[in-house]
PDB file of N, CA and C in Angstrom:
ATOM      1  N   UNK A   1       0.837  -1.199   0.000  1.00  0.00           N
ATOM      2  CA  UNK A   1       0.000   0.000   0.000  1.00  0.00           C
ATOM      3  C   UNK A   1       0.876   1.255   0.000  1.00  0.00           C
ATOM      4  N   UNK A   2       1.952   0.793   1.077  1.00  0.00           N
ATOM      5  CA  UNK A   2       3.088   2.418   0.966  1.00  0.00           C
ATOM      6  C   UNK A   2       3.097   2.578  -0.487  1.00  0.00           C
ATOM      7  N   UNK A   3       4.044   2.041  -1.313  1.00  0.00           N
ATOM      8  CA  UNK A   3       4.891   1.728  -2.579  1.00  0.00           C
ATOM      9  C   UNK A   3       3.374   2.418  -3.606  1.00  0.00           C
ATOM     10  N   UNK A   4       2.486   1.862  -3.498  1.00  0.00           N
ATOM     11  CA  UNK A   4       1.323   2.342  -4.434  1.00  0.00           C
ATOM     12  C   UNK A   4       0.705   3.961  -4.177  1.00  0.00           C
ATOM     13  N   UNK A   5       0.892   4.192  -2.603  1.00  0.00           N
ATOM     14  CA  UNK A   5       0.361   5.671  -2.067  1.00  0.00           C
ATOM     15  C   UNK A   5       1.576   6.077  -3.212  1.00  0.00           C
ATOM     16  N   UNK A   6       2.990   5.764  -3.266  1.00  0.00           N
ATOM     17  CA  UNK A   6       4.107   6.959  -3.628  1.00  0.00           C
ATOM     18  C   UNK A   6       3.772   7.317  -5.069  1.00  0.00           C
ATOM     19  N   UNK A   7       3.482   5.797  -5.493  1.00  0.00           N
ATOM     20  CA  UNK A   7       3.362   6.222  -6.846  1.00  0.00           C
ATOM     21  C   UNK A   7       2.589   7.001  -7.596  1.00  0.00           C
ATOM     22  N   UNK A   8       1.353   6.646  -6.811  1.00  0.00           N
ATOM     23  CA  UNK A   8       0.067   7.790  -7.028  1.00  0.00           C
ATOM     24  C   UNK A   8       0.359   9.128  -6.623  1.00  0.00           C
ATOM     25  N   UNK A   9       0.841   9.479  -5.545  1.00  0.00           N
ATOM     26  CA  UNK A   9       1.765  10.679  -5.497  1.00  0.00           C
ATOM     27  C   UNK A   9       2.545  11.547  -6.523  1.00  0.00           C
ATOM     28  N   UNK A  10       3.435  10.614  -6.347  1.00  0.00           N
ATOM     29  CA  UNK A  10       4.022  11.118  -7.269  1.00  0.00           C
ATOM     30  C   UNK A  10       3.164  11.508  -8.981  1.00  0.00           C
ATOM     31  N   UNK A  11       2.415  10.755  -9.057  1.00  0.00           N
ATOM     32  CA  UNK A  11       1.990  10.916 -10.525  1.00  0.00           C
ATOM     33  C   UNK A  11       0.608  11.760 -10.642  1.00  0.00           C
ATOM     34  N   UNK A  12      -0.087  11.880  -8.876  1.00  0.00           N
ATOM     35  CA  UNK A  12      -1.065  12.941  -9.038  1.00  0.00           C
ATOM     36  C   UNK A  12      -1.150  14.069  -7.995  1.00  0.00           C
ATOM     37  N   UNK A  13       0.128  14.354  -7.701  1.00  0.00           N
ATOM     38  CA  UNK A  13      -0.081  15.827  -6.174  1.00  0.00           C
ATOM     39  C   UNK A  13       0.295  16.880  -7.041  1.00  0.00           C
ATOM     40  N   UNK A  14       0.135  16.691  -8.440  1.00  0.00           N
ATOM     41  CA  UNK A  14       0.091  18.466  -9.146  1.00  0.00           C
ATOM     42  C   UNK A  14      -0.995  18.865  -9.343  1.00  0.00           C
ATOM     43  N   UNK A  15      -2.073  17.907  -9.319  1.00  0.00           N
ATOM     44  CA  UNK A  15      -3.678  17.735  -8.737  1.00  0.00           C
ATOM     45  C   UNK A  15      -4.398  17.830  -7.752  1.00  0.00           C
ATOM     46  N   UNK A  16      -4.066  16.820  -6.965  1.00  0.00           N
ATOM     47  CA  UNK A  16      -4.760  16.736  -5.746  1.00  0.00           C
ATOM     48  C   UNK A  16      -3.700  16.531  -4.487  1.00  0.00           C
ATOM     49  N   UNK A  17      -4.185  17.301  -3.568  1.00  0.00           N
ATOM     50  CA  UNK A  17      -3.583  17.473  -2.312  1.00  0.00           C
ATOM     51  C   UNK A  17      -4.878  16.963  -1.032  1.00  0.00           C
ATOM     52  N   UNK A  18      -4.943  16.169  -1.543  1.00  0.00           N
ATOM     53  CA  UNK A  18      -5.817  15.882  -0.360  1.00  0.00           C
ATOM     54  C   UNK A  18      -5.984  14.094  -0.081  1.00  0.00           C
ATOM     55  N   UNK A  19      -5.289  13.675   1.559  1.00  0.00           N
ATOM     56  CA  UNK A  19      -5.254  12.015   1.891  1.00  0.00           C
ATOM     57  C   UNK A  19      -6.814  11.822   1.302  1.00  0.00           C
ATOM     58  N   UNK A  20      -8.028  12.298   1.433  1.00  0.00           N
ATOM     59  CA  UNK A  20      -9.053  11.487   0.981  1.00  0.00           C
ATOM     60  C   UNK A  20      -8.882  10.922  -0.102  1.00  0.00           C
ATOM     61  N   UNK A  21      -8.074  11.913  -1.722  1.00  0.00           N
ATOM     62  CA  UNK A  21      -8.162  11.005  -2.795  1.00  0.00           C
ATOM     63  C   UNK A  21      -7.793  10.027  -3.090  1.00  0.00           C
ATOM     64  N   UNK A  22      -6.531   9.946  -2.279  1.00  0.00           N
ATOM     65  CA  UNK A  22      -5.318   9.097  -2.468  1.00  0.00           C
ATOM     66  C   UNK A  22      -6.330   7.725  -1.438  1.00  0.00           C
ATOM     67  N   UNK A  23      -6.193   7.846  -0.418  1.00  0.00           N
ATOM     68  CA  UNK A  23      -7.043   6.469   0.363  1.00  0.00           C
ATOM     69  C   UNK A  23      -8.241   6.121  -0.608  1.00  0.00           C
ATOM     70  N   UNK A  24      -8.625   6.931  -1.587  1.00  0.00           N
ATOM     71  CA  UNK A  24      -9.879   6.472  -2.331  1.00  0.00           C
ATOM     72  C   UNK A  24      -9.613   5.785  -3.237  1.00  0.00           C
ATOM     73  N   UNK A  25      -8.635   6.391  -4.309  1.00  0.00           N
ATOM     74  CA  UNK A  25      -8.105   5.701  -4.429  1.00  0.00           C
ATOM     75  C   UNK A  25      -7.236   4.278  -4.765  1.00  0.00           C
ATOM     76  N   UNK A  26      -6.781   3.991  -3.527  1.00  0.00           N
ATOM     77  CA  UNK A  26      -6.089   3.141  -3.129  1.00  0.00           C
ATOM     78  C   UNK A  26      -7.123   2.043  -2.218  1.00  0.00           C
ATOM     79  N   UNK A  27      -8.467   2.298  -2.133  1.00  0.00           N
ATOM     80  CA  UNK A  27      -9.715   1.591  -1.505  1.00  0.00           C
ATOM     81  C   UNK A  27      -9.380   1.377  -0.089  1.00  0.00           C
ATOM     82  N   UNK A  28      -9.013   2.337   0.508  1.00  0.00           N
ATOM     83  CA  UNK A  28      -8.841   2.505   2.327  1.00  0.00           C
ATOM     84  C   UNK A  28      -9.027   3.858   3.053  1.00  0.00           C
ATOM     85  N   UNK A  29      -9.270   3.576   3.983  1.00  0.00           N
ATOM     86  CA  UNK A  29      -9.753   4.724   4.819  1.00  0.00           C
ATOM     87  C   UNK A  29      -8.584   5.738   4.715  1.00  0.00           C
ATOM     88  N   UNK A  30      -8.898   7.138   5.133  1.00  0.00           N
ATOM     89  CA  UNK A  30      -7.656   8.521   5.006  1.00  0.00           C
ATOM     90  C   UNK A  30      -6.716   8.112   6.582  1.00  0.00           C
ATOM     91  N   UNK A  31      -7.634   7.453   7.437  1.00  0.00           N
ATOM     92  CA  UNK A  31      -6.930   7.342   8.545  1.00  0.00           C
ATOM     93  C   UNK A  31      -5.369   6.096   8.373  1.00  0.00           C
ATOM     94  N   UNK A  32      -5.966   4.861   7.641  1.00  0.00           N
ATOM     95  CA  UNK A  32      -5.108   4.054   7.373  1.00  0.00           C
ATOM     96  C   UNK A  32      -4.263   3.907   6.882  1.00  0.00           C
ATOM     97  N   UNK A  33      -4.319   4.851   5.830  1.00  0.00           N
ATOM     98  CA  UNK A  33      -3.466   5.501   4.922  1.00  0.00           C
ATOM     99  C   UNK A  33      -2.295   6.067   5.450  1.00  0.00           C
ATOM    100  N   UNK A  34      -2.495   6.977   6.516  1.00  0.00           N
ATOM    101  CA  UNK A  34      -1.910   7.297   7.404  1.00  0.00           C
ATOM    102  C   UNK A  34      -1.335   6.537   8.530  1.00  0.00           C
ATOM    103  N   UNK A  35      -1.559   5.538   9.313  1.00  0.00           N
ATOM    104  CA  UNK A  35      -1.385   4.542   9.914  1.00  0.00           C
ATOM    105  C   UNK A  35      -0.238   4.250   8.844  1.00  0.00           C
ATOM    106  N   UNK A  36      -0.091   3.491   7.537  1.00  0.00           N
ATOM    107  CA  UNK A  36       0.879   2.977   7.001  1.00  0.00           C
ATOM    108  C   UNK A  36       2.075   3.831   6.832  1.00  0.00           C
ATOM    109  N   UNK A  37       1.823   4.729   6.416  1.00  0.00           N
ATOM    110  CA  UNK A  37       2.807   5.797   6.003  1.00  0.00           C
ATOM    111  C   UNK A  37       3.665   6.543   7.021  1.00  0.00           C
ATOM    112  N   UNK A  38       3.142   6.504   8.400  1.00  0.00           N
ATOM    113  CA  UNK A  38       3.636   6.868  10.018  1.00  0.00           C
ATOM    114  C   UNK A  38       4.799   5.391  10.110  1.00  0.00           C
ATOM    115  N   UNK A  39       4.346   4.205   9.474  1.00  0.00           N
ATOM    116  CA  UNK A  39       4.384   2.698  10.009  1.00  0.00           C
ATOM    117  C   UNK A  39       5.790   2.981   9.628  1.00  0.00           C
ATOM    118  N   UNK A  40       6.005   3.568   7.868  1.00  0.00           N
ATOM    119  CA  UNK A  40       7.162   2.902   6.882  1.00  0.00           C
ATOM    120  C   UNK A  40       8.061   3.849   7.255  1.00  0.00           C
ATOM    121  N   UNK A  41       7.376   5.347   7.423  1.00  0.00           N
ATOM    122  CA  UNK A  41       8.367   6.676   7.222  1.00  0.00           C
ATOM    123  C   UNK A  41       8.266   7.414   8.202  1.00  0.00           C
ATOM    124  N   UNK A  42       7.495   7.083   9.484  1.00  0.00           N
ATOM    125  CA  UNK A  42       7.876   8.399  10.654  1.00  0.00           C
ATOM    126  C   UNK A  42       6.475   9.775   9.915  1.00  0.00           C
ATOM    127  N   UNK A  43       6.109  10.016   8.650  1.00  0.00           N
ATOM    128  CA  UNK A  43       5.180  11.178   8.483  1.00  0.00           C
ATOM    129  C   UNK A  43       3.949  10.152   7.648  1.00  0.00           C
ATOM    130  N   UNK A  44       3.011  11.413   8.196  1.00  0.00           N
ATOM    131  CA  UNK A  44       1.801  10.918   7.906  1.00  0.00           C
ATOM    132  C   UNK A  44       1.739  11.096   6.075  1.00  0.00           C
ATOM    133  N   UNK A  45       0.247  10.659   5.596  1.00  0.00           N
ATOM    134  CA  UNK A  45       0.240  10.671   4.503  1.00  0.00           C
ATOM    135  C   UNK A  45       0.235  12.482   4.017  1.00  0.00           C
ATOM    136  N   UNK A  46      -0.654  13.373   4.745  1.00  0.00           N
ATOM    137  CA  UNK A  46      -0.580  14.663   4.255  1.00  0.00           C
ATOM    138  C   UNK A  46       0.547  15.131   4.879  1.00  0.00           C
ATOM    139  N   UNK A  47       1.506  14.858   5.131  1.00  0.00           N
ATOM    140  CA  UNK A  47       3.018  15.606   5.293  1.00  0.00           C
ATOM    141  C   UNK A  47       3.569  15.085   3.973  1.00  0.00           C
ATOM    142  N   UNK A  48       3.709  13.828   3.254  1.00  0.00           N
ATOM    143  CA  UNK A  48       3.894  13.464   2.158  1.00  0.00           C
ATOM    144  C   UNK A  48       3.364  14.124   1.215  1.00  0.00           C
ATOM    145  N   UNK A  49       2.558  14.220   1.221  1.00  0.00           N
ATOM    146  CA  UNK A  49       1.622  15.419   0.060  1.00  0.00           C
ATOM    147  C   UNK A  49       2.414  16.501   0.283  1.00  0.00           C
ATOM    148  N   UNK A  50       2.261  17.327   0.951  1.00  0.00           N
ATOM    149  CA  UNK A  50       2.355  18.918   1.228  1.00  0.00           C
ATOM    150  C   UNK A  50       4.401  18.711   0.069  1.00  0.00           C
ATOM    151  N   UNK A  51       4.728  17.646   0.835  1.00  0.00           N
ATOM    152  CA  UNK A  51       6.496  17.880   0.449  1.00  0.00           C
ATOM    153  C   UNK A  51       6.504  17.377  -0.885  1.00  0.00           C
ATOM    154  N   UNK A  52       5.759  16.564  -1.237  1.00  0.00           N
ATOM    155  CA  UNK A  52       5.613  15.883  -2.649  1.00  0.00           C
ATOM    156  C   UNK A  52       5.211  17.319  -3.517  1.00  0.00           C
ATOM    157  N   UNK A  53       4.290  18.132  -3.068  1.00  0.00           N
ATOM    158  CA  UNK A  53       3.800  19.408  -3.769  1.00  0.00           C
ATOM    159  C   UNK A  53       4.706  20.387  -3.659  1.00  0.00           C
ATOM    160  N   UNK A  54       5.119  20.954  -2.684  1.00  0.00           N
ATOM    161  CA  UNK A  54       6.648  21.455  -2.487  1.00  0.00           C
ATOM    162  C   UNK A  54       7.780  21.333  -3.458  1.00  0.00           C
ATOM    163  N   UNK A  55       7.750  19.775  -3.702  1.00  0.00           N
ATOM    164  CA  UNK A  55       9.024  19.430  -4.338  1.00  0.00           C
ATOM    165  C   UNK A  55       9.235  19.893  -6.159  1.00  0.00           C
ATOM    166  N   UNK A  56       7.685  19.606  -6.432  1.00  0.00           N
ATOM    167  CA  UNK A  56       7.282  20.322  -7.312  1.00  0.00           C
ATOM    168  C   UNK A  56       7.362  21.281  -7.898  1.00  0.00           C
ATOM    169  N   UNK A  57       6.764  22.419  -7.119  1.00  0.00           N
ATOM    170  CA  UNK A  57       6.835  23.544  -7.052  1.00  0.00           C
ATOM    171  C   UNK A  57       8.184  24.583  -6.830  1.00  0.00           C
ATOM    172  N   UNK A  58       9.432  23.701  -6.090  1.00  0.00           N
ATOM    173  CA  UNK A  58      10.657  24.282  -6.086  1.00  0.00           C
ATOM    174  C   UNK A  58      11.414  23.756  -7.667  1.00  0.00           C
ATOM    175  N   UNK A  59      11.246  22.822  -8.218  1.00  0.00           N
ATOM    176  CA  UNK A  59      11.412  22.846  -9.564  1.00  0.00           C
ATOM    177  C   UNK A  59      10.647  23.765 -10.573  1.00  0.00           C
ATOM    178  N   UNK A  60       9.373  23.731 -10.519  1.00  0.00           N
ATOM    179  CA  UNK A  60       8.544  25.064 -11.440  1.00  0.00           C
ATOM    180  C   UNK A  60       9.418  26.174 -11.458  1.00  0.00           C
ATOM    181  N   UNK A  61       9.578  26.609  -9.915  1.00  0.00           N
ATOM    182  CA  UNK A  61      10.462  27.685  -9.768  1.00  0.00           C
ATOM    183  C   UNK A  61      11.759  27.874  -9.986  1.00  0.00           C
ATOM    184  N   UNK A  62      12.595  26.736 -10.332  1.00  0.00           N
ATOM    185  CA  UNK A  62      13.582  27.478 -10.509  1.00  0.00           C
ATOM    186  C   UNK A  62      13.978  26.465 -11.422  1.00  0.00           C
ATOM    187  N   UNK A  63      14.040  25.509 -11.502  1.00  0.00           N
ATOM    188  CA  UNK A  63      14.370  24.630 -12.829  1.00  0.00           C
ATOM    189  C   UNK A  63      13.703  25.088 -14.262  1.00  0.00           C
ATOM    190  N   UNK A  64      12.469  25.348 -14.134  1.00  0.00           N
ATOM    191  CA  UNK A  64      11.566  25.823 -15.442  1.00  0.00           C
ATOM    192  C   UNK A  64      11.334  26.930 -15.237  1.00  0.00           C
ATOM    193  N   UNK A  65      11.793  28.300 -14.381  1.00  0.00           N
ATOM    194  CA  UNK A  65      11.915  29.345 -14.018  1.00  0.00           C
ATOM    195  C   UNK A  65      10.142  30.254 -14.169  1.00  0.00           C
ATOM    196  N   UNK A  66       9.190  29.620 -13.772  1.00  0.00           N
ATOM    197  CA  UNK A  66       8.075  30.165 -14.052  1.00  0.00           C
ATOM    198  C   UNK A  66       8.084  30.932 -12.634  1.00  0.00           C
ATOM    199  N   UNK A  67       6.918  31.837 -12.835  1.00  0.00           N
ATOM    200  CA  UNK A  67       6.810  32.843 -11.951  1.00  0.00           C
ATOM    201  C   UNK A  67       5.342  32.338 -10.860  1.00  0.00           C
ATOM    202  N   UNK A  68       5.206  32.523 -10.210  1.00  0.00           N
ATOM    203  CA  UNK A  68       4.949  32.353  -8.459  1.00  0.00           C
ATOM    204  C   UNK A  68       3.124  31.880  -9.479  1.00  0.00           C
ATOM    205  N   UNK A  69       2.485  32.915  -9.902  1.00  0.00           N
ATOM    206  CA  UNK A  69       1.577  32.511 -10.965  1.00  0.00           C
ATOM    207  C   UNK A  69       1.309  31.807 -11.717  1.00  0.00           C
ATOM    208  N   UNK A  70       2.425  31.403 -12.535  1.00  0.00           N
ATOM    209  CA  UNK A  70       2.250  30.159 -13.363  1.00  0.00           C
ATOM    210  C   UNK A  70       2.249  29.189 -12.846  1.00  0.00           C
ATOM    211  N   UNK A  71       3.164  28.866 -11.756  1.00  0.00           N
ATOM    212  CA  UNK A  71       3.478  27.728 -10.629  1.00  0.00           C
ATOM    213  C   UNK A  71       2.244  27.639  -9.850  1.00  0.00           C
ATOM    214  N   UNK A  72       1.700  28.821  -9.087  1.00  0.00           N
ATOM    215  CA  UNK A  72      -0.395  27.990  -9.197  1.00  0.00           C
ATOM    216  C   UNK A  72      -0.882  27.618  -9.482  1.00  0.00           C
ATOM    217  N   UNK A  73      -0.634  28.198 -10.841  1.00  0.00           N
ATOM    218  CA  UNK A  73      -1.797  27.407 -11.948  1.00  0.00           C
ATOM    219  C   UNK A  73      -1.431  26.235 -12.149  1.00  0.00           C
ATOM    220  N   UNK A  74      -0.117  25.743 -12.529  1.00  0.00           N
ATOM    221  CA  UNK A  74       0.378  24.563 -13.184  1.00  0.00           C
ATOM    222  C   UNK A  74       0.121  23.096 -11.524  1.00  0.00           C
ATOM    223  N   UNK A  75       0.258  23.930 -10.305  1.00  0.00           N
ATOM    224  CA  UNK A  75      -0.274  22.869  -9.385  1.00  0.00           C
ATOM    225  C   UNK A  75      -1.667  23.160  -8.987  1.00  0.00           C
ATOM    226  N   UNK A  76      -2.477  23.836  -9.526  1.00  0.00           N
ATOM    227  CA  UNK A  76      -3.994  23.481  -9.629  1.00  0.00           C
ATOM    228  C   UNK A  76      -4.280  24.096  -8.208  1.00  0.00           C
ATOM    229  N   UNK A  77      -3.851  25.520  -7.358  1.00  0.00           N
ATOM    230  CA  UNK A  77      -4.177  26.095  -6.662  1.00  0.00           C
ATOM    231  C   UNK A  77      -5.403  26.842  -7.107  1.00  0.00           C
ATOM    232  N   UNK A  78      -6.584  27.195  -6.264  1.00  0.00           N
ATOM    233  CA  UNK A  78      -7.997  28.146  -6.605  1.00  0.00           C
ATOM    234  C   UNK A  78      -7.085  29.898  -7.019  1.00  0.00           C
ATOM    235  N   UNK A  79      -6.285  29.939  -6.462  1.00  0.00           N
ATOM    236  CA  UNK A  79      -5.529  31.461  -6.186  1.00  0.00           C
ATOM    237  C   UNK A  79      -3.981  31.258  -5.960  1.00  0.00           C
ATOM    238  N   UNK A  80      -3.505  32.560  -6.531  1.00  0.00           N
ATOM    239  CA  UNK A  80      -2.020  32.494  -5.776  1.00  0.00           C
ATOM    240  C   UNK A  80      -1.578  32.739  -4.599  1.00  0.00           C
ATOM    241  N   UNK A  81      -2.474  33.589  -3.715  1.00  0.00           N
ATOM    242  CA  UNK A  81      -2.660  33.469  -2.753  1.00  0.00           C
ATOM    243  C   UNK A  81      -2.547  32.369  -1.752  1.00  0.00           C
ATOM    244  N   UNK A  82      -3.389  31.433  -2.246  1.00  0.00           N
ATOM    245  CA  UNK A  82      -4.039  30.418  -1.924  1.00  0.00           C
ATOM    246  C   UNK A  82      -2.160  29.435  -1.810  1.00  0.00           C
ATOM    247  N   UNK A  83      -1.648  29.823  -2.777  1.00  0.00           N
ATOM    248  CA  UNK A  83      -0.370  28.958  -3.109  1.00  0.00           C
ATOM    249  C   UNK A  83       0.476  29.565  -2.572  1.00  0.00           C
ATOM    250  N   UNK A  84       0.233  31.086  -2.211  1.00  0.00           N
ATOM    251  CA  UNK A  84       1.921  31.601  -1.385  1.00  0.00           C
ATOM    252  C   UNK A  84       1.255  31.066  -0.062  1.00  0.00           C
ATOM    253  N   UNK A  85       0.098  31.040   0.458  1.00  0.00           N
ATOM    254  CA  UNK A  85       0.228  30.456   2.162  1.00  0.00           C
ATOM    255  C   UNK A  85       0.486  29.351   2.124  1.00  0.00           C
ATOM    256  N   UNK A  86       0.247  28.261   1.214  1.00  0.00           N
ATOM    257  CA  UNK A  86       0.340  26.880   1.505  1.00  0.00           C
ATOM    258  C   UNK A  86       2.283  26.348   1.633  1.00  0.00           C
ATOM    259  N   UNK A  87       2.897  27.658   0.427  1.00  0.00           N
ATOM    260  CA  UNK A  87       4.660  27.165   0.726  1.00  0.00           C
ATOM    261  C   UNK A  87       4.561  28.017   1.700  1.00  0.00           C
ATOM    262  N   UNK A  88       4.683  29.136   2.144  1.00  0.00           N
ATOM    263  CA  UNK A  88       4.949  29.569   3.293  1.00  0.00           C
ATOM    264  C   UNK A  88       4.343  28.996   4.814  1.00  0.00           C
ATOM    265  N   UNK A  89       3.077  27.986   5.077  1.00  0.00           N
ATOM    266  CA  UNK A  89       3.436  26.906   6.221  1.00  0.00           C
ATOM    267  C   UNK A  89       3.901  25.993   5.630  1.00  0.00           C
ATOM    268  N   UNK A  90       4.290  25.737   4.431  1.00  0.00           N
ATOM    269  CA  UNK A  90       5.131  24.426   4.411  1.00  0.00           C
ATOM    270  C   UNK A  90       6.726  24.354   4.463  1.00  0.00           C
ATOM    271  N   UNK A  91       7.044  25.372   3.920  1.00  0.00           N
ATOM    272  CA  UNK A  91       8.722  25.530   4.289  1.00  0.00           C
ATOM    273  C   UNK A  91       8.934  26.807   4.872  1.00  0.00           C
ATOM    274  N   UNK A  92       7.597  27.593   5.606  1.00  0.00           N
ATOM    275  CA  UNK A  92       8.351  28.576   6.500  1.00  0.00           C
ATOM    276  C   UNK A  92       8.909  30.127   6.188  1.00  0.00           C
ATOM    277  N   UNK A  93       9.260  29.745   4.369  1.00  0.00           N
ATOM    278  CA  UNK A  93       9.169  30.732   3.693  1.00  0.00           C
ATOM    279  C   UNK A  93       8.515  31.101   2.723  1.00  0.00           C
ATOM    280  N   UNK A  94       8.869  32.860   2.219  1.00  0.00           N
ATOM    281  CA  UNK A  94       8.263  33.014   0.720  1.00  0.00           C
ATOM    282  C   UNK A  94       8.521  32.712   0.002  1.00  0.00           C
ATOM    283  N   UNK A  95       7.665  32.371  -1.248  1.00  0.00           N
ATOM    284  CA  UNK A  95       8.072  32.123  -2.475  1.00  0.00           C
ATOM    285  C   UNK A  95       9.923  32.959  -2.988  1.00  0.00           C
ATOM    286  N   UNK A  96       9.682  34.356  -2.745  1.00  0.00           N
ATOM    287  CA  UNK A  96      10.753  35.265  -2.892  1.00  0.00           C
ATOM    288  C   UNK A  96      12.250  34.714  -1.890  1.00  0.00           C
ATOM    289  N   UNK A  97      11.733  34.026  -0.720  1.00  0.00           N
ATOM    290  CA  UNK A  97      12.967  34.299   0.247  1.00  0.00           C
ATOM    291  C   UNK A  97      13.452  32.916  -0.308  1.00  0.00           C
ATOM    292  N   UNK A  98      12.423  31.786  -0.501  1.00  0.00           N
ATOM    293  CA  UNK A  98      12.925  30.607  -1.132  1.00  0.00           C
ATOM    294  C   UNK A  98      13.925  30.460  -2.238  1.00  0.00           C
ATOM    295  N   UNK A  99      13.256  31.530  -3.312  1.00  0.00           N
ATOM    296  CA  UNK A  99      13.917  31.899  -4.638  1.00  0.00           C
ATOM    297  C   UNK A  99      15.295  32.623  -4.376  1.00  0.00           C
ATOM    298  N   UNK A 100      15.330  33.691  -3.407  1.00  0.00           N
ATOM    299  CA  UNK A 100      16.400  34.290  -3.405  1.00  0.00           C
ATOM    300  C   UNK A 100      17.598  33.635  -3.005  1.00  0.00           C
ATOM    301  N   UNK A 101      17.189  32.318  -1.618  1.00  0.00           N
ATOM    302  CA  UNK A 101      18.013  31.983  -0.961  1.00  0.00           C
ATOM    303  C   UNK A 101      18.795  30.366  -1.797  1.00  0.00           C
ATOM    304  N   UNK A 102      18.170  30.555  -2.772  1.00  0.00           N
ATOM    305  CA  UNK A 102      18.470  29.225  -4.427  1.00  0.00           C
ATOM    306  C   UNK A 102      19.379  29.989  -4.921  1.00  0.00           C
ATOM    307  N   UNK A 103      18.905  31.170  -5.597  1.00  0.00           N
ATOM    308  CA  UNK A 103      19.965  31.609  -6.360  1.00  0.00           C
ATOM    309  C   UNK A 103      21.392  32.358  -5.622  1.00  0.00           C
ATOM    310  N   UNK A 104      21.189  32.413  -4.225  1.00  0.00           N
ATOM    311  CA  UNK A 104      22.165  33.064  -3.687  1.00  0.00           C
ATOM    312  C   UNK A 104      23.306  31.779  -3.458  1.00  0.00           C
ATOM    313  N   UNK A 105      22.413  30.437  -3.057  1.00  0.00           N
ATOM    314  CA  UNK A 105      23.222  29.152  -2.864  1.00  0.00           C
ATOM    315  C   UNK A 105      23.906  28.998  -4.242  1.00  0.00           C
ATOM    316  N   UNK A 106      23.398  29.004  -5.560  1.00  0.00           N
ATOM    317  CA  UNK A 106      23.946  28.819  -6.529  1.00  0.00           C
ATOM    318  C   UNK A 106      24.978  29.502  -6.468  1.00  0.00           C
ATOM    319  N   UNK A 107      24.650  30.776  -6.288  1.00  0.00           N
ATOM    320  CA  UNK A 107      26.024  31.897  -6.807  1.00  0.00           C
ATOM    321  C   UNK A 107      27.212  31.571  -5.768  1.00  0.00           C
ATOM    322  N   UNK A 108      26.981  31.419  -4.550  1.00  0.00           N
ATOM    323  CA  UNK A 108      28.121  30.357  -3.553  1.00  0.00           C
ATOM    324  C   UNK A 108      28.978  29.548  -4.339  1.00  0.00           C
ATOM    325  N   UNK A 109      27.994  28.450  -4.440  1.00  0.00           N
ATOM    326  CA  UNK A 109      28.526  27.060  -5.504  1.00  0.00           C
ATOM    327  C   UNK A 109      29.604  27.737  -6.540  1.00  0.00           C
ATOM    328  N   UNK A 110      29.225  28.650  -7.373  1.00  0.00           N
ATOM    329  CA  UNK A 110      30.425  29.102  -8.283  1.00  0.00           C
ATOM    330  C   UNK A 110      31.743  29.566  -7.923  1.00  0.00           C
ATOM    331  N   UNK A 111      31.388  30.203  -6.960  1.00  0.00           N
ATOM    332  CA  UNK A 111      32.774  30.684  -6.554  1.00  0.00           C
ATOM    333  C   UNK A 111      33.727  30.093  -6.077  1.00  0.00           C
TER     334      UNK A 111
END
């Protein structure tokens, strides 16, 4: 069930962010889902989501260099809004401080 949650993950959290779809699914409850995923990895199934969407989204941004807007749209946020609060409780920062603190690591790396 882990191995099948990842894959579905992986192949649908530019969609959906939510354990109900995924336990649906996968034909099990959102709680169990969770139960397994605590079992294999220490985080629940929506901490997996949130970082699976994250992970995403820090590539949009700076691998395919789209802007904070396009990167909503392309992960299926209602608003951008809606998408700067969700990275900012998920890594704490802004879109901007995230971005800045990438390209400032890069420019490190060169020197």
């Amino acid at each position: 069930i882990y191995c099948k949650f990842l894959t579905a993950l992986n192949k649908h959290s530019q969609e959906h962010r939510d354990v109900q779809y995924y336990a649906k699914l996968l034909k099990i409850s959102s709680k169990y889902l969770s139960f397994i995923c605590i079992g294999y990895s220490m985080k629940n199934a929506s901490t997996w989501i949130d970082e699976s969407v994250i992970q995403k989204a820090k590539t949009l941004m700076t691998v395919r260099k789209y802007n904070t807007q396009q990167t909503s749209e392309i992960l299926h946020f209602p608003a951008v809004s809606c998408y700067r609060r969700f990275f900012k409780r998920v890594t704490g920062m802004t879109t901007g401080e995230y971005l800045n603190s990438f390209w400032k690591d890069i420019q490190t790396r060169r020197v």
